[in-house]
C-alpha atoms as a PDB file:
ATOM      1  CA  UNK A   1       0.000   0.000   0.000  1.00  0.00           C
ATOM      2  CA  UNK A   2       1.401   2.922  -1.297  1.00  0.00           C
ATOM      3  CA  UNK A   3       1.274   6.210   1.278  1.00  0.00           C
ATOM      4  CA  UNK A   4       0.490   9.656  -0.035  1.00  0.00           C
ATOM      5  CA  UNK A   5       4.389  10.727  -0.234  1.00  0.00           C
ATOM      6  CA  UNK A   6       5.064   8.033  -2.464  1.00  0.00           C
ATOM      7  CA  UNK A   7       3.473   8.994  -5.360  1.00  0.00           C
ATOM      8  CA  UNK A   8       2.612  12.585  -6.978  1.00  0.00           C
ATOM      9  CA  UNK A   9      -1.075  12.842  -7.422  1.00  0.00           C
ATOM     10  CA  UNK A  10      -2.021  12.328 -10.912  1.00  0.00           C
ATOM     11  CA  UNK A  11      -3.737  15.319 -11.227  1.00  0.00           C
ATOM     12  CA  UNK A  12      -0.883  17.524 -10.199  1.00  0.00           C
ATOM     13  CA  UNK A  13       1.323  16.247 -12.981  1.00  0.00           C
ATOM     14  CA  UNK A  14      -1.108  16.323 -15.362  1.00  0.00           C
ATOM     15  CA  UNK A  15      -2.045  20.320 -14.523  1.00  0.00           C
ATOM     16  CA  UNK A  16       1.350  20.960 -13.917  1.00  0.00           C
ATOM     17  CA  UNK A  17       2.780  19.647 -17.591  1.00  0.00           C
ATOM     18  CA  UNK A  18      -0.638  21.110 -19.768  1.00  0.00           C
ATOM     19  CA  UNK A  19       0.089  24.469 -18.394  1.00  0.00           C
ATOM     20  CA  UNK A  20       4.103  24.409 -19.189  1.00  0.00           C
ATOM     21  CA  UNK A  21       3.122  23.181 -22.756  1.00  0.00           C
ATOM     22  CA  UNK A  22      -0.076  25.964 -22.998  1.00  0.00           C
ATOM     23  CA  UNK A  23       2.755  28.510 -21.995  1.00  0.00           C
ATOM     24  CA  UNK A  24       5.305  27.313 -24.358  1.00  0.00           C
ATOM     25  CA  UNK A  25       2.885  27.016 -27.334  1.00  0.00           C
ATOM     26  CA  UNK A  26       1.956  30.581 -26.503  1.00  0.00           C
ATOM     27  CA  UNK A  27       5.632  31.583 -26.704  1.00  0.00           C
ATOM     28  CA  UNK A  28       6.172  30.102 -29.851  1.00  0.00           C
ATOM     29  CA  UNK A  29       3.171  31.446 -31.613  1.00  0.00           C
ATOM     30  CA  UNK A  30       3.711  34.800 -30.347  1.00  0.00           C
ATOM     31  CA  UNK A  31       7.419  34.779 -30.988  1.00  0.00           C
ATOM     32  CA  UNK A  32       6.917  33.461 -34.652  1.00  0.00           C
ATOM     33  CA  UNK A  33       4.191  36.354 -35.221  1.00  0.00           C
ATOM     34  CA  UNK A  34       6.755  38.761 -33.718  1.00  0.00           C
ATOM     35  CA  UNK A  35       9.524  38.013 -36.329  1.00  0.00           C
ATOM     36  CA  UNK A  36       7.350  37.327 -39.008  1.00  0.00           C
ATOM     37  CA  UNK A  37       6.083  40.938 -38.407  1.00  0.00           C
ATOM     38  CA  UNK A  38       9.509  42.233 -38.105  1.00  0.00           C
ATOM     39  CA  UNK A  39      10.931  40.777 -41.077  1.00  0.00           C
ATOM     40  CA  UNK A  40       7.815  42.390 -43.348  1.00  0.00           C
ATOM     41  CA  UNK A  41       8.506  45.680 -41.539  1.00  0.00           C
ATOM     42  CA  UNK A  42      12.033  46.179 -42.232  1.00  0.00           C
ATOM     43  CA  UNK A  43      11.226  45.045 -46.151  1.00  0.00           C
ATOM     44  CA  UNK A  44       9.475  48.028 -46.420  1.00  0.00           C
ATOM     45  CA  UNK A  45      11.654  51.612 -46.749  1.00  0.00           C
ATOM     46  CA  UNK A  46       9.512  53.647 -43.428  1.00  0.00           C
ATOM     47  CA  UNK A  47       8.397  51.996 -40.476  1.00  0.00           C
ATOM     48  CA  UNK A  48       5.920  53.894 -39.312  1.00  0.00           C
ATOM     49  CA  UNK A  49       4.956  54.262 -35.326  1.00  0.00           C
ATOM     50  CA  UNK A  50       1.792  52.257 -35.358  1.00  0.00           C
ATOM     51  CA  UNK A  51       4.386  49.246 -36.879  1.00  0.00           C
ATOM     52  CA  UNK A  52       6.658  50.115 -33.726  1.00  0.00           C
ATOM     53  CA  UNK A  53       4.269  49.625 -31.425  1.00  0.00           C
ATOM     54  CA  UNK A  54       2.755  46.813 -32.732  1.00  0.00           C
ATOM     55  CA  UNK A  55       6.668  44.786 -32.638  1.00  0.00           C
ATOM     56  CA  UNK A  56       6.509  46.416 -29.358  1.00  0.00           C
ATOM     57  CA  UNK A  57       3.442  44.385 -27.955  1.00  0.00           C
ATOM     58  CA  UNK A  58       4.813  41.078 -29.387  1.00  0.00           C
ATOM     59  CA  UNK A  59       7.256  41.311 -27.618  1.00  0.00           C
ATOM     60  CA  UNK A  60       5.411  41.538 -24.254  1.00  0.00           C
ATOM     61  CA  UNK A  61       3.503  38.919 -24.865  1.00  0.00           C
ATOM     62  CA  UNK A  62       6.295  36.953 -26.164  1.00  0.00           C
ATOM     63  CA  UNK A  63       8.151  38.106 -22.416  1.00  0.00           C
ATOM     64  CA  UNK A  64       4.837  37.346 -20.728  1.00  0.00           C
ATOM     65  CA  UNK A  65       4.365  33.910 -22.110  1.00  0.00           C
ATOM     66  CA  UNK A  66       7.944  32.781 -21.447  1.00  0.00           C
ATOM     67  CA  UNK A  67       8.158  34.556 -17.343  1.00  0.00           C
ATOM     68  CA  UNK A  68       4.322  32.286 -17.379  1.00  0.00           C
ATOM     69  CA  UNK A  69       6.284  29.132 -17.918  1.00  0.00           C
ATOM     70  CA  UNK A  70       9.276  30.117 -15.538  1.00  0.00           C
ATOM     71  CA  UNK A  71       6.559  30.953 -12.705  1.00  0.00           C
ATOM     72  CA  UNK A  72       4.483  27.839 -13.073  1.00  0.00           C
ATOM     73  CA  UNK A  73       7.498  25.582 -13.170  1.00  0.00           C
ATOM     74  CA  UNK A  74       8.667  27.492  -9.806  1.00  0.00           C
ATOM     75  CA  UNK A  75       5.625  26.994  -8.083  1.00  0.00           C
ATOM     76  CA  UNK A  76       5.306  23.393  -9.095  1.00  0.00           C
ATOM     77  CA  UNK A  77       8.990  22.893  -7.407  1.00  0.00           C
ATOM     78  CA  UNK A  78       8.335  24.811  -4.493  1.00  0.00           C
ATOM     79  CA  UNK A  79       5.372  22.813  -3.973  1.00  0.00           C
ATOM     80  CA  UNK A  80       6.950  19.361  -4.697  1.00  0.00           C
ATOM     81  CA  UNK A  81       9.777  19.928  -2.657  1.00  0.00           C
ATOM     82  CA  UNK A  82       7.697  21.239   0.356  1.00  0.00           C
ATOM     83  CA  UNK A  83       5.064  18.887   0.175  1.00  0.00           C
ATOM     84  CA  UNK A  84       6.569  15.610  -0.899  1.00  0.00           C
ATOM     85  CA  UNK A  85       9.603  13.302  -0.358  1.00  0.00           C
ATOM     86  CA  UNK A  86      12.396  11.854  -1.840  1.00  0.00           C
ATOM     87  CA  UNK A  87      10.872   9.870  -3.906  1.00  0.00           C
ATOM     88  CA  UNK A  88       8.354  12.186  -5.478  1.00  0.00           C
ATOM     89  CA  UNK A  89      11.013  15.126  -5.956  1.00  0.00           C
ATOM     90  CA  UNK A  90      12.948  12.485  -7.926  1.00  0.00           C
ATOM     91  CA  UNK A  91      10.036  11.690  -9.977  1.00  0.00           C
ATOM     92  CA  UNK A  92       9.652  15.242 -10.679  1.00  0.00           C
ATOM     93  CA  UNK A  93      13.059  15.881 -11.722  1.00  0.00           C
ATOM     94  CA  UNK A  94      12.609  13.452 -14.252  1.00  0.00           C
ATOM     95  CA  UNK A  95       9.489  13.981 -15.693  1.00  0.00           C
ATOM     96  CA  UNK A  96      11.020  17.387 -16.295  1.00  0.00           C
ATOM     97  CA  UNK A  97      14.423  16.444 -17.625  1.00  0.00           C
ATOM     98  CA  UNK A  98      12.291  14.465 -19.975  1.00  0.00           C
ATOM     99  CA  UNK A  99      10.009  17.629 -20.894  1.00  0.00           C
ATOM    100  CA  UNK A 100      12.775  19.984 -21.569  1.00  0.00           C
ATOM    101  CA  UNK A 101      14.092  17.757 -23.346  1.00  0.00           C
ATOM    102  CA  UNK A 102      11.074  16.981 -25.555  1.00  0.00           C
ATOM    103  CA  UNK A 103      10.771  20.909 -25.603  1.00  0.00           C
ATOM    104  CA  UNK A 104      14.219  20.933 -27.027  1.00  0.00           C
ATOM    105  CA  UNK A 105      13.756  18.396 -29.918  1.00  0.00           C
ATOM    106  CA  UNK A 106      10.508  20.058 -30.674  1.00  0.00           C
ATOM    107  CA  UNK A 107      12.433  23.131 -30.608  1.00  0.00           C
ATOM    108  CA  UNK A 108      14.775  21.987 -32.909  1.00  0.00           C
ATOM    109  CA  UNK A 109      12.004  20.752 -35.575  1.00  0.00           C
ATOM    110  CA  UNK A 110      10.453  24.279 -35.815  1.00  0.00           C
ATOM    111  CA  UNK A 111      13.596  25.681 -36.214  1.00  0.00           C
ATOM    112  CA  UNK A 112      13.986  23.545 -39.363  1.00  0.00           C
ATOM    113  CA  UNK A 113      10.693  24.216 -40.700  1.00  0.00           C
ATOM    114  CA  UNK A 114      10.271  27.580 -40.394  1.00  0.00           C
ATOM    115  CA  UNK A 115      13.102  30.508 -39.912  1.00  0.00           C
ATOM    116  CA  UNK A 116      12.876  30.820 -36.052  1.00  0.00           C
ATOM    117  CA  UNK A 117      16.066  30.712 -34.731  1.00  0.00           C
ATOM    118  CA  UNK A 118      16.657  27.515 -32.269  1.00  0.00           C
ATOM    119  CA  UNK A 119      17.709  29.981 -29.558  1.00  0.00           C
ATOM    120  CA  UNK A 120      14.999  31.691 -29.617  1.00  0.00           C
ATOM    121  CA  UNK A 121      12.474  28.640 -29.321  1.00  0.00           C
ATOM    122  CA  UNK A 122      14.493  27.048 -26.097  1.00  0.00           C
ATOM    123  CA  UNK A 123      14.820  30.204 -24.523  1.00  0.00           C
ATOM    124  CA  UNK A 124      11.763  29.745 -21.403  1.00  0.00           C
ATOM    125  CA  UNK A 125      13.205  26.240 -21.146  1.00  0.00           C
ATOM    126  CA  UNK A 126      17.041  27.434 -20.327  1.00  0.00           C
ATOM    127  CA  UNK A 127      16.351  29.273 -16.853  1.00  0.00           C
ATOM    128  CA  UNK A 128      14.087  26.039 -15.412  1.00  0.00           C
ATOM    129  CA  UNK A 129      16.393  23.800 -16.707  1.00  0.00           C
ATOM    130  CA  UNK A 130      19.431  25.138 -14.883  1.00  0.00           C
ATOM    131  CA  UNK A 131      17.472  25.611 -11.415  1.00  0.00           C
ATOM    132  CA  UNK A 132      16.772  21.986 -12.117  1.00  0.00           C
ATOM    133  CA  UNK A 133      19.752  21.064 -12.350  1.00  0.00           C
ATOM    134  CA  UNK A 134      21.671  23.255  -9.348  1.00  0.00           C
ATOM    135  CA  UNK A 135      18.221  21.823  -7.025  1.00  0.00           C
ATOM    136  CA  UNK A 136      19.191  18.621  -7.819  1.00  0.00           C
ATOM    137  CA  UNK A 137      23.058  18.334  -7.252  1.00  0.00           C
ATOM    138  CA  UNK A 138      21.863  20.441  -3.823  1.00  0.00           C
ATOM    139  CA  UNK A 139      19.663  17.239  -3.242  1.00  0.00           C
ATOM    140  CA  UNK A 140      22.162  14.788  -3.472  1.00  0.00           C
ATOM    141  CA  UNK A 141      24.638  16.552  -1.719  1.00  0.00           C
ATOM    142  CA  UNK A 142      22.625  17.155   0.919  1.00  0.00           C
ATOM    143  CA  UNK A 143      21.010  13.472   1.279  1.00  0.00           C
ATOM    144  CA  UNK A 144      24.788  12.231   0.615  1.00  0.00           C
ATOM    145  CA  UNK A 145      26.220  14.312   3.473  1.00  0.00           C
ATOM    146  CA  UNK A 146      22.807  13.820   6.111  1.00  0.00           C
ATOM    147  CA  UNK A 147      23.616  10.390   6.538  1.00  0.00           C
END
């Protein structure tokens, strides 16, 4: 019988994981309309201000979309790690491992097909991916030196 710090609910995962990918297909349409808009903008001789501002909002949105993804994957840590055990935290670091790294080959496929740099589509993954990483060398170096 398994107790409730086994496992990670279901549901949690589920939430957590549609929301990353809602964020990052947000960033990806919004950073694809920005440069697509940019690149038809500086084809033609005057930009005018209304053009400006319009690159302008994409860009927020594009900034909004990709700080969305950094704050729910935050939260979802903070909560894991405060709420769960060893096991669970480990689960978590893998199921995200394996969704960056997803995020990266997908990343790498639009990059192909259309002329969005790669950098630019792995850019909200690059933050969460190296608090990831420094969390989890501070787990097992912590669990290695407790005992």
């Amino acid at each position: 019988m398994q107790t409730k710090n086994e496992r990670l609910p279901s549901l949690f995962l589920l939430i957590y994981m549609v929301l990353l990918l809602i964020s990052y297909s947000m960033y990806v349409i919004w950073e694809n309309t920005r440069l697509s808009h940019a690149q038809q903008w500086l084809s033609e001789t005057n930009i005018t201000q209304n053009g400006v501002d319009s690159i302008s909002q994409l860009g927020r949105w594009t900034t909004l979309s990709e700080s969305m993804f950094l704050v729910i994957f935050v939260i979802a840590m903070i909560v894991v790690m405060y709420r769960y055990q060893k096991k669970p935290v480990s689960q978590f670091f893998i199921g995200n491992l394996a969704l960056f790294v997803g995020f990266a080959i997908v990343s790498y496929v639009i990059s192909l097909m259309s002329s969005l740099p790669i950098g630019n589509l792995i850019q909200p993954v690059i933050i969460p991916t190296f608090v990831l990483i420094a969390v989890y060398i501070y787990r097992l170096w912590k669990t290695r030196y407790e005992k």
